[in-house]
C-alpha atoms as a PDB file:
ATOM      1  CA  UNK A   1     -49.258 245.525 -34.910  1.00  0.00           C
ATOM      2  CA  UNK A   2     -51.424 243.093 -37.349  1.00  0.00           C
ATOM      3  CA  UNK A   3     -47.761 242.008 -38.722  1.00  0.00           C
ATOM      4  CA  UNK A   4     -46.565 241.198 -35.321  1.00  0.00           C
ATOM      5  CA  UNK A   5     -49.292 239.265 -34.208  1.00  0.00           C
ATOM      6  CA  UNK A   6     -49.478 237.525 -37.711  1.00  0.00           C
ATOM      7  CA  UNK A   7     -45.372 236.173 -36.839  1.00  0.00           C
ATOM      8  CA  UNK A   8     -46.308 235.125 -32.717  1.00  0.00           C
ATOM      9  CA  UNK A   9     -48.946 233.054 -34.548  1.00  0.00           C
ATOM     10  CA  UNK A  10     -47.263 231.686 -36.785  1.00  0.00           C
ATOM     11  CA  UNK A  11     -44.206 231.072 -34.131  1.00  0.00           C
ATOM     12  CA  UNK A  12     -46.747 229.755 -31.626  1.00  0.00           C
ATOM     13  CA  UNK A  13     -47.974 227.092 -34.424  1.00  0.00           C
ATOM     14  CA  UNK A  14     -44.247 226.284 -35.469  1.00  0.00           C
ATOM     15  CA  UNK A  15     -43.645 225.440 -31.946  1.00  0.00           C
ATOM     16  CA  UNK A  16     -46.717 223.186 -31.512  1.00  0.00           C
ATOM     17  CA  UNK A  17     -45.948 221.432 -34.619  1.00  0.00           C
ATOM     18  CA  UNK A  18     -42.255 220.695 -33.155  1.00  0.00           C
ATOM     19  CA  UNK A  19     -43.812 219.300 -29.666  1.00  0.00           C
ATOM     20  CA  UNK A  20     -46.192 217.351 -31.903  1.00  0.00           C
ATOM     21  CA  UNK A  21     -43.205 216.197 -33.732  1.00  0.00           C
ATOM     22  CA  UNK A  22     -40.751 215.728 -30.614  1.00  0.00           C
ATOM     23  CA  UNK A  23     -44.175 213.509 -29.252  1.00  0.00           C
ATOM     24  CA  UNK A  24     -44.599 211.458 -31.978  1.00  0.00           C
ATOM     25  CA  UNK A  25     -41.323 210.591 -32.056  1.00  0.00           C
ATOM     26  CA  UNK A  26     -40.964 209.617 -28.487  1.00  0.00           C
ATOM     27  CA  UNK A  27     -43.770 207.352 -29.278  1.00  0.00           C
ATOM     28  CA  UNK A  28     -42.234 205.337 -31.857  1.00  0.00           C
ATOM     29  CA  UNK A  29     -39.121 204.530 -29.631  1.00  0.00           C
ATOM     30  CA  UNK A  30     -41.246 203.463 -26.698  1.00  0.00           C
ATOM     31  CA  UNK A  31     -43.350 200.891 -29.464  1.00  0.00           C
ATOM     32  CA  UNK A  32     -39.799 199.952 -31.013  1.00  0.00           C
ATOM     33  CA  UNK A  33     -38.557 199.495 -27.350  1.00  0.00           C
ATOM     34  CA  UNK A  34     -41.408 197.227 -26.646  1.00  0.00           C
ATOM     35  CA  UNK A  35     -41.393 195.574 -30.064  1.00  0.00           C
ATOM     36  CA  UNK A  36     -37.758 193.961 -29.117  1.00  0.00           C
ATOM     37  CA  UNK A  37     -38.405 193.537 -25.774  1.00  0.00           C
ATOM     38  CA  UNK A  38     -41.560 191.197 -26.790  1.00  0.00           C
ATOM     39  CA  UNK A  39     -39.530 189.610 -30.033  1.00  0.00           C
ATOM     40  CA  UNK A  40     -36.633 188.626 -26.820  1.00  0.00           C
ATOM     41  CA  UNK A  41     -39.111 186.872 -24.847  1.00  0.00           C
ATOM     42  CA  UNK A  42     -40.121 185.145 -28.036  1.00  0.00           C
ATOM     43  CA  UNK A  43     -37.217 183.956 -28.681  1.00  0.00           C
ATOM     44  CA  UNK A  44     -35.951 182.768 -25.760  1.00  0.00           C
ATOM     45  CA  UNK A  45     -35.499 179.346 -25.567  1.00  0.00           C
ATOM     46  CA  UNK A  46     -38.618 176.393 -24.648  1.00  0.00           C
ATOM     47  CA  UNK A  47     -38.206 175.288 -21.207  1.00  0.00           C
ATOM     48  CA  UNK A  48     -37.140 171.407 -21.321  1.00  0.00           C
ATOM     49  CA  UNK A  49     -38.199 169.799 -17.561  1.00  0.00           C
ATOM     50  CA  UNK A  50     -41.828 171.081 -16.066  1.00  0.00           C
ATOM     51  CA  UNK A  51     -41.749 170.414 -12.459  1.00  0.00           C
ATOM     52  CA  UNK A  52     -44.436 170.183  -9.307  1.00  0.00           C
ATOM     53  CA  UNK A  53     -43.535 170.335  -5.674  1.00  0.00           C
ATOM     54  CA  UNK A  54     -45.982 168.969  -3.514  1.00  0.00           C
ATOM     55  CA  UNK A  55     -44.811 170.048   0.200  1.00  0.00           C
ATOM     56  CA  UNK A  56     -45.792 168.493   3.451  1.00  0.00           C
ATOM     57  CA  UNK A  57     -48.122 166.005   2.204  1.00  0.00           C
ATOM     58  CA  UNK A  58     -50.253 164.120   4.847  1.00  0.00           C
ATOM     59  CA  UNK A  59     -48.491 160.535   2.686  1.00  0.00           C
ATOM     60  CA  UNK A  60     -45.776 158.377   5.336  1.00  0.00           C
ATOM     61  CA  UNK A  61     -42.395 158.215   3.103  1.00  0.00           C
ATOM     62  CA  UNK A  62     -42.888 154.431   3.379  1.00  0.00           C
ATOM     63  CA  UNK A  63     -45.890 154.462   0.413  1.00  0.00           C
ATOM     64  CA  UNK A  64     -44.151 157.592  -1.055  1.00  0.00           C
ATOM     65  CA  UNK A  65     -40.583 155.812  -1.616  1.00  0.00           C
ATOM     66  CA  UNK A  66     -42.657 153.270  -3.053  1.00  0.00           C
ATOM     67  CA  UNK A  67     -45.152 155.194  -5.585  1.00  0.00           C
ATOM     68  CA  UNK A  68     -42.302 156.944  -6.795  1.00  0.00           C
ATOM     69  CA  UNK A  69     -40.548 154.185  -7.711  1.00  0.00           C
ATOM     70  CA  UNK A  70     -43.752 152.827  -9.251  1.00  0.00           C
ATOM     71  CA  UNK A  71     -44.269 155.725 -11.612  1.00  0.00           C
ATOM     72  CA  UNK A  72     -40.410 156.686 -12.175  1.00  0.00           C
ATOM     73  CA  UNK A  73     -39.509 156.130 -15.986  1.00  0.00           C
ATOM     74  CA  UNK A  74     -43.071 156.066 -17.018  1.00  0.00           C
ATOM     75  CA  UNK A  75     -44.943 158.291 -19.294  1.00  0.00           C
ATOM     76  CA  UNK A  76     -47.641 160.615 -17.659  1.00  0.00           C
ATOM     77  CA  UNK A  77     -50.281 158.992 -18.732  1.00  0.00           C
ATOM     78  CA  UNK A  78     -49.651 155.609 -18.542  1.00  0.00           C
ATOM     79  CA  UNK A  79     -48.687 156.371 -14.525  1.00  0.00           C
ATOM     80  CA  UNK A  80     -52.127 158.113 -14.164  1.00  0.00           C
ATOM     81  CA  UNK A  81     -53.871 155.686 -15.717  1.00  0.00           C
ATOM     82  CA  UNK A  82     -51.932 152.757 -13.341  1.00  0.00           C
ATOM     83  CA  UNK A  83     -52.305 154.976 -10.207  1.00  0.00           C
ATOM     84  CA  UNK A  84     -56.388 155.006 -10.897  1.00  0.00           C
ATOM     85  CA  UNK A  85     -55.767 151.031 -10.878  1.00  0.00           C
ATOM     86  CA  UNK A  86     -54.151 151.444  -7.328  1.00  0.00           C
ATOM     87  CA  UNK A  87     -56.631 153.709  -6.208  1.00  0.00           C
ATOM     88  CA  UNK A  88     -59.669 151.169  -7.521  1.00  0.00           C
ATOM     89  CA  UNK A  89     -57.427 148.202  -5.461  1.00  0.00           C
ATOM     90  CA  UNK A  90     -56.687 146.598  -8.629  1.00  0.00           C
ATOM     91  CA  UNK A  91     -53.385 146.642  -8.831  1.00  0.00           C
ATOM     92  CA  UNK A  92     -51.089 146.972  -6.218  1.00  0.00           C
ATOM     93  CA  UNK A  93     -47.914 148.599  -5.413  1.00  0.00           C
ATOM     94  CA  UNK A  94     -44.359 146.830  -4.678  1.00  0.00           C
ATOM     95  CA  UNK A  95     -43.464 147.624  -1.477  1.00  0.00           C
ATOM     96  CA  UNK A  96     -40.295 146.427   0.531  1.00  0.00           C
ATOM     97  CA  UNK A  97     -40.492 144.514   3.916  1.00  0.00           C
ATOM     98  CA  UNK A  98     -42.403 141.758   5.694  1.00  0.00           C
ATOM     99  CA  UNK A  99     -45.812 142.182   3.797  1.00  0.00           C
ATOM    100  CA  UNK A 100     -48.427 140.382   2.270  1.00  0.00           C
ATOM    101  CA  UNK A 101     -47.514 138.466  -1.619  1.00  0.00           C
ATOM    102  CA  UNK A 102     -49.856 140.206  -3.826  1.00  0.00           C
ATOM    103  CA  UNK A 103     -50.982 139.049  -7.129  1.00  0.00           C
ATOM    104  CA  UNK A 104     -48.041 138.858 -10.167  1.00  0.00           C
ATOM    105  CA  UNK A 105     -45.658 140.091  -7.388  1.00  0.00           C
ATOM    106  CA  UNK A 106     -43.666 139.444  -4.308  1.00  0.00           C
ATOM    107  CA  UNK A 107     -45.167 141.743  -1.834  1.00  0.00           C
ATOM    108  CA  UNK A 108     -47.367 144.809  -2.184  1.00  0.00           C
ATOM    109  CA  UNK A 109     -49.992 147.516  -0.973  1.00  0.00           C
ATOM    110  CA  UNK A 110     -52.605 149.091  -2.073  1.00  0.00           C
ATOM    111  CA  UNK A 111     -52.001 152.542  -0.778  1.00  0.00           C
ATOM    112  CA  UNK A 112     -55.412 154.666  -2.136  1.00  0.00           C
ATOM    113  CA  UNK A 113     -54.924 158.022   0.029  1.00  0.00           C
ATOM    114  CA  UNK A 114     -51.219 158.398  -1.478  1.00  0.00           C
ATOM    115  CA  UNK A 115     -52.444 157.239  -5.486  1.00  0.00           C
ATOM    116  CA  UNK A 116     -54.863 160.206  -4.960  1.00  0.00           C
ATOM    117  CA  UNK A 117     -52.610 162.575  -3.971  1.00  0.00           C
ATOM    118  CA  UNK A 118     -50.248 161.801  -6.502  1.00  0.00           C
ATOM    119  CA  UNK A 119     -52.503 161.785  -9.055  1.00  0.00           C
ATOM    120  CA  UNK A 120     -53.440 165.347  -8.503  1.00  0.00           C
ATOM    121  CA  UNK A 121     -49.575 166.141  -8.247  1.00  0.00           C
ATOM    122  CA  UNK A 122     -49.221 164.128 -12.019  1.00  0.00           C
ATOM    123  CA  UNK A 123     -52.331 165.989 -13.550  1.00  0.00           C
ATOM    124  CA  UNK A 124     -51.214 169.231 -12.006  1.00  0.00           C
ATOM    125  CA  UNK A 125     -47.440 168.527 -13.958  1.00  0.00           C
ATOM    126  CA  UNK A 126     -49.105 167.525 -16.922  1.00  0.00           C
ATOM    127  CA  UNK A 127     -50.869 171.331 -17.043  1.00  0.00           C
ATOM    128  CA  UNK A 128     -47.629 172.626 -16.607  1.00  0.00           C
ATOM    129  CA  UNK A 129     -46.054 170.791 -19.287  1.00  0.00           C
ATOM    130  CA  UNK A 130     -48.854 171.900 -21.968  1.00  0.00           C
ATOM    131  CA  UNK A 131     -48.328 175.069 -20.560  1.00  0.00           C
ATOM    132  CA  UNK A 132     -44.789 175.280 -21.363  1.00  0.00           C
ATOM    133  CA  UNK A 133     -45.737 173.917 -24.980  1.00  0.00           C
ATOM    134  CA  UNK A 134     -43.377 170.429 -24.220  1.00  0.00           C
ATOM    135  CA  UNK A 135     -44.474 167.171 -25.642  1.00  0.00           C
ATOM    136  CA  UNK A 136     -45.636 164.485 -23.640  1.00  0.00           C
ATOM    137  CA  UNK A 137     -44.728 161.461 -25.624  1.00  0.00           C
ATOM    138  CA  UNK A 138     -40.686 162.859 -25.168  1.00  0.00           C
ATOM    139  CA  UNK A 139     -40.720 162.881 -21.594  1.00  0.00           C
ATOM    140  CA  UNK A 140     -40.203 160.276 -18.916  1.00  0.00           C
ATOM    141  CA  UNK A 141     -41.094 160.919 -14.981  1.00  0.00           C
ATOM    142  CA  UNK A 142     -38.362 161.532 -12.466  1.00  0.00           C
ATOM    143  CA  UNK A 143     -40.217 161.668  -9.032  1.00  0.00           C
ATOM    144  CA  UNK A 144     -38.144 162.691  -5.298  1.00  0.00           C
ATOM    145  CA  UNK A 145     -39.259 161.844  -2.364  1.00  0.00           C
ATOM    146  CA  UNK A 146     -38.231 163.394   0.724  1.00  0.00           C
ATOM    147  CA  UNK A 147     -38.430 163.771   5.121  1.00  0.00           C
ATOM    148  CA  UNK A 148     -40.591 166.943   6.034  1.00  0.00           C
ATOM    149  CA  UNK A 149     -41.258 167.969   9.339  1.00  0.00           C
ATOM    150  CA  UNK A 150     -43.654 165.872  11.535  1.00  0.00           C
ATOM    151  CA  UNK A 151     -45.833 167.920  14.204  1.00  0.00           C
ATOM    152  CA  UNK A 152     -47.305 166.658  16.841  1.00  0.00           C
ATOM    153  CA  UNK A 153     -50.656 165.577  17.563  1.00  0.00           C
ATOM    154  CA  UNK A 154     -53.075 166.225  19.679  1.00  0.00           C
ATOM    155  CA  UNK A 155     -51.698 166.431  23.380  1.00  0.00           C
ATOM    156  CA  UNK A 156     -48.058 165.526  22.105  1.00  0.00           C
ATOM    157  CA  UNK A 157     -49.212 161.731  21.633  1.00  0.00           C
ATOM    158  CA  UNK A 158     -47.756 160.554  18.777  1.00  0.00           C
ATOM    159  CA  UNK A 159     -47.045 162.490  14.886  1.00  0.00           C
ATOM    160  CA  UNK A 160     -48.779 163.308  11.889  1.00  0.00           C
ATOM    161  CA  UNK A 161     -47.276 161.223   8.623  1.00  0.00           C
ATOM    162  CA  UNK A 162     -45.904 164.088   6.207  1.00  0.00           C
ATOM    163  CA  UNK A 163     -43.123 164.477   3.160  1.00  0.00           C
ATOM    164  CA  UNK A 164     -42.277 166.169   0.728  1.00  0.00           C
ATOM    165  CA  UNK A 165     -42.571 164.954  -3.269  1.00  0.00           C
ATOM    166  CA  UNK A 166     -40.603 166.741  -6.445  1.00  0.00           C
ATOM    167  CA  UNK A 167     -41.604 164.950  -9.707  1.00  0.00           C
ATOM    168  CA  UNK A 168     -40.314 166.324 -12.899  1.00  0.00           C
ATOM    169  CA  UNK A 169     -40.651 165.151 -16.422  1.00  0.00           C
ATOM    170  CA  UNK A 170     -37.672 164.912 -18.005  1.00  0.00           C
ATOM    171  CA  UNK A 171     -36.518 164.795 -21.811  1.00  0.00           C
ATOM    172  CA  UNK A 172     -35.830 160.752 -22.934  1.00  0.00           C
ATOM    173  CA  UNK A 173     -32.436 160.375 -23.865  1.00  0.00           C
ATOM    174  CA  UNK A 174     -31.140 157.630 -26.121  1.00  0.00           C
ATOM    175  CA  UNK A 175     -27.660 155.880 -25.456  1.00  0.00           C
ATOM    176  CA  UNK A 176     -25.628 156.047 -28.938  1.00  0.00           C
ATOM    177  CA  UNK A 177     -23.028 153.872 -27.610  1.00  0.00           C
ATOM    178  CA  UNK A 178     -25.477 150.996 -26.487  1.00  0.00           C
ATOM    179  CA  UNK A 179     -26.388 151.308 -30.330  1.00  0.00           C
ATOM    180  CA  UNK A 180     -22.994 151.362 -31.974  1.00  0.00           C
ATOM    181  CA  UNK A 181     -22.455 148.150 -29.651  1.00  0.00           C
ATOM    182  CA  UNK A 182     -24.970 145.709 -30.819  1.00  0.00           C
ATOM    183  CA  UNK A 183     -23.929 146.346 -34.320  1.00  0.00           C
ATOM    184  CA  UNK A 184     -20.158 145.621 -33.388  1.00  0.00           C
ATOM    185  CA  UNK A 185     -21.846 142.423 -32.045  1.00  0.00           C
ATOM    186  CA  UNK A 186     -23.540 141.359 -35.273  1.00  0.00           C
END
């Protein structure tokens, strides 16, 4: 009897000892699993545009047209920095149509609500571009804007002033054949 209890023991600890084994082992192809699956994301490749949407803003497409010509080409900060001007009224905007000369250009507005609103869109793109780990100085704006839907106001007299704006910074590309051609010149 001793002798037969002595070998269930000793069976009982062999089999622990195998589910401790079978365990462990399960273990390490999970963390292995997980390992790749984390050295993937790693190296998948930087993201090269950052973008921000700003949808139905309360801006009329006239002063959006115009503020995203203003800032299109331009380095982030440098169109921050000139849409505070705008916003302080001390420099102004070139605008198309029968309006007012403005000082050093044809014709131009000061629109304040729209600077602010697209300053907040600019600052909110520049997050997103430290976020994606891109460098500023490479990047040039590319700004959209676009119709959104007008609702009505009050009793149906008249509509509220909306649109939509997509501005993106986008990589700086230099022109090799522009290059190559003022050397043929020479």
């Amino acid at each position: 009897m001793a002798e037969e209890n002595i070998k269930q023991e000793n069976k009982t600890e062999n089999v622990k000892i195998e589910e401790q084994k079978t365990v462990e082992a399960k273990e390490e192809q999970r963390s292995q699993i997980q390992n790749s699956k984390n050295s993937e994301k790693s190296k998948s490749a930087k993201k090269t545009e950052a973008v921000v949407n700003g949808k139905d803003l309360p801006v009329s497409i006239k002063h959006a047209v115009a503020l995203c010509n203003f800032i299109k080409g331009k380095e982030i900060d440098r169109a921050i920095s000139e849409l505070e001007e705008v916003a302080r009224l001390k420099k102004a905007v070139p605008m198309r149509g029968e309006i007012p000369h403005r000082r050093g250009m044809m014709s131009g507005r000061y629109p304040t609500k729209a600077a602010g609103i697209f300053i907040k869109l600019l600052k909110s793109l520049k997050s997103n571009a430290m976020v994606n780990e891109m460098e500023l100085e490479k990047y040039k704006l590319h700004a959209i804007p676009n119709l959104a839907p007008r609702p009505f106001r009050r009793f149906g007299q008249g509509r509220f002033k909306r649109c939509h704006v997509a501005i993106k910074l986008v990589p700086i590309t230099i022109k090799k054949n522009s290059e190559s051609n003022i050397l043929n010149k020479k």
